[in-house]
C-alpha atoms as a PDB file:
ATOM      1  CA  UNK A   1      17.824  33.163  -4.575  1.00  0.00           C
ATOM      2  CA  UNK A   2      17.234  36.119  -2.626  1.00  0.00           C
ATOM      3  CA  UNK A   3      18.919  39.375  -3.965  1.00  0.00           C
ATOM      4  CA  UNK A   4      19.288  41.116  -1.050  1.00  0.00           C
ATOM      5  CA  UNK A   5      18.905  40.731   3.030  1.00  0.00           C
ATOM      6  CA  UNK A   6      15.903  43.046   2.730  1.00  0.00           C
ATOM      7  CA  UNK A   7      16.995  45.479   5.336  1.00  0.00           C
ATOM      8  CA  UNK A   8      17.557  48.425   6.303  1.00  0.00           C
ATOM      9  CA  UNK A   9      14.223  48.957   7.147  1.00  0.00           C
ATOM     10  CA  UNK A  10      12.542  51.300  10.093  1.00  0.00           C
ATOM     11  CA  UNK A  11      11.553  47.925  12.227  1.00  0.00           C
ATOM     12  CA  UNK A  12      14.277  45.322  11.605  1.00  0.00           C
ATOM     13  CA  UNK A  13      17.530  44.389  11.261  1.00  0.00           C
ATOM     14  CA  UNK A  14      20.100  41.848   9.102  1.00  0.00           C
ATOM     15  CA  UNK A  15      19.655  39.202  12.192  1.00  0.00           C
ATOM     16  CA  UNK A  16      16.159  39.683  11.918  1.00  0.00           C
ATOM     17  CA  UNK A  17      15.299  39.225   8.030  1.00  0.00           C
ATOM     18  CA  UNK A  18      18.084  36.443   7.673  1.00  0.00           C
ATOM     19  CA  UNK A  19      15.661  34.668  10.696  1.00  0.00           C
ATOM     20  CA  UNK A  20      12.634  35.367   9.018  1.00  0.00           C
ATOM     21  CA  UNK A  21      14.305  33.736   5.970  1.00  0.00           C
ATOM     22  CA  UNK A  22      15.561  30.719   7.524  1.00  0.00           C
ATOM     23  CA  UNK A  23      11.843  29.924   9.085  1.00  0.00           C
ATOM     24  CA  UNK A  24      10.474  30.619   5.407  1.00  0.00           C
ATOM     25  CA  UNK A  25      12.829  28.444   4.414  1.00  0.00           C
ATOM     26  CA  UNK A  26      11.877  25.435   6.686  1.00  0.00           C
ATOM     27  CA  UNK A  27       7.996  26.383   6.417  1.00  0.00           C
ATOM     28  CA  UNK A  28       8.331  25.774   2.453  1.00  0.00           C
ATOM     29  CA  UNK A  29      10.321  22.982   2.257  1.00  0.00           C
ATOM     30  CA  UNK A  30      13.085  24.964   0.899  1.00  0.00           C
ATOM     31  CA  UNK A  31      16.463  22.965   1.126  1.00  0.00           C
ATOM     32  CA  UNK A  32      19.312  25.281  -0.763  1.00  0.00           C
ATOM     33  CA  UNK A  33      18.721  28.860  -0.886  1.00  0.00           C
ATOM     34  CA  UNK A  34      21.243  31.453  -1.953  1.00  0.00           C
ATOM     35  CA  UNK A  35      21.758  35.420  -1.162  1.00  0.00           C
ATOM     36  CA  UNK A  36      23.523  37.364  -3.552  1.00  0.00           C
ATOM     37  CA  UNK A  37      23.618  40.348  -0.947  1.00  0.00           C
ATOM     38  CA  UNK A  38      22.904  42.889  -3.469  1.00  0.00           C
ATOM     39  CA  UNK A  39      22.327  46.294  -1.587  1.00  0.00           C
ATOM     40  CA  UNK A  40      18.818  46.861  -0.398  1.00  0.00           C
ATOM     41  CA  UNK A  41      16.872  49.451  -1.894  1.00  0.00           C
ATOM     42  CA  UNK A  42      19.988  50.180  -4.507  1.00  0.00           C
ATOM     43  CA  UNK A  43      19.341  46.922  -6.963  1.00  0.00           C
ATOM     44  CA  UNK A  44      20.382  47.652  -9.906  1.00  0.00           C
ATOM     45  CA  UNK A  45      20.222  45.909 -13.887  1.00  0.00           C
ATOM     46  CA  UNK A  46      24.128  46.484 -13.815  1.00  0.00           C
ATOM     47  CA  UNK A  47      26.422  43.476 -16.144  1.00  0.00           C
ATOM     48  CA  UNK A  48      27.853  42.830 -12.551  1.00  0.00           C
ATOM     49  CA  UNK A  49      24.636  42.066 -10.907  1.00  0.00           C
ATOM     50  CA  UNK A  50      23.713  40.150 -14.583  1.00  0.00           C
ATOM     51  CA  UNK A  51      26.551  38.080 -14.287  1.00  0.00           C
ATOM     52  CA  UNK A  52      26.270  37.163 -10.138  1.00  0.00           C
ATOM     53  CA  UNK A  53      23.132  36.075 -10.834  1.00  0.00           C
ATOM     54  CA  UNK A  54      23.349  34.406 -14.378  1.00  0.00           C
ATOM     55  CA  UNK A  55      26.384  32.606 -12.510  1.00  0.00           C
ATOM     56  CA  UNK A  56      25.197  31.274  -9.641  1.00  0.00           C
ATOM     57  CA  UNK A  57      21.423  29.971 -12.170  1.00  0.00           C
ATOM     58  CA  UNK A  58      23.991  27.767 -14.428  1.00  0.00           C
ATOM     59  CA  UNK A  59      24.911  26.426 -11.348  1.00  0.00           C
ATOM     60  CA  UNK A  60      22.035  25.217  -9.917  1.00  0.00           C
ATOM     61  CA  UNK A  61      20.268  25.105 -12.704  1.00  0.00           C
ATOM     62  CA  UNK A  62      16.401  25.355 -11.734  1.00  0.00           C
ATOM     63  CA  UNK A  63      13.574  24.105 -13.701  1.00  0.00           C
ATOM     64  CA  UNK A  64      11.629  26.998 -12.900  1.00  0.00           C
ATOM     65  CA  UNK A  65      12.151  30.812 -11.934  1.00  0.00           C
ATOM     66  CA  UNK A  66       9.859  33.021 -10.370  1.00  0.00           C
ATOM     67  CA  UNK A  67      10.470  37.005 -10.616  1.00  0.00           C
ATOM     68  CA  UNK A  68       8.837  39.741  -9.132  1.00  0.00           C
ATOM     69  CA  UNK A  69       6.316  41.153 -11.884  1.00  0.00           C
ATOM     70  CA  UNK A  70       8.329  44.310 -13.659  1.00  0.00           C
ATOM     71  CA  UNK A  71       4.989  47.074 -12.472  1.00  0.00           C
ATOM     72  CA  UNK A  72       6.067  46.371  -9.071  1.00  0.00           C
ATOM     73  CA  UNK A  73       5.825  49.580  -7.102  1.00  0.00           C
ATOM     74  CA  UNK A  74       9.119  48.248  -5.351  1.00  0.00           C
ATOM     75  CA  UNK A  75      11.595  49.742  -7.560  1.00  0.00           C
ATOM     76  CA  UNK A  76      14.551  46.947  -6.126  1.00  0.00           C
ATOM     77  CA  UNK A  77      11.440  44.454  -7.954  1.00  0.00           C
ATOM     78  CA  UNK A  78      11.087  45.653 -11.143  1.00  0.00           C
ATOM     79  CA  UNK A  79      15.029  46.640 -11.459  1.00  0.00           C
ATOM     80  CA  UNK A  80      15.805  42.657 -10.746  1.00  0.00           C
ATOM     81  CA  UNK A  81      12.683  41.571 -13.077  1.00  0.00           C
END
């Protein structure tokens, strides 16, 4: 699950992170990934963010989650942590 497309940023664009992710994607293996599309850079620990997410883990239903560490610098990491 990605939270957000990643961008803006200074040296990119939506085409260009959603390309990086589908090669990431393929390079790993990955079969099923999901974006929320959460705002970049404006993630927030908001009930409606709590319950896009929460909704969309009971229905795949993973084994295992891996989350960005909560002393990120990042503060969209340690908000979704």
């Amino acid at each position: 699950v990605d939270l957000t497309d990643g961008e803006p940023t200074p040296h990119g664009s939506r085409e260009i992170r959603l390309k990086e992710r589908e090669d990431a994607s393929q390079a790993l293996g990955v079969t099923e990934r999901y974006l929320l599309d959460l705002p970049n850079r404006a993630v927030f620990d908001t009930v409606e963010n709590r319950n896009a997410l929460a909704t969309l883990i009971r229905k795949v239903a993973p084994t295992v989650l891996f989350a960005p560490y909560w002393e990120d610098a990042h503060p969209d990491h340690w908000q979704s942590s």
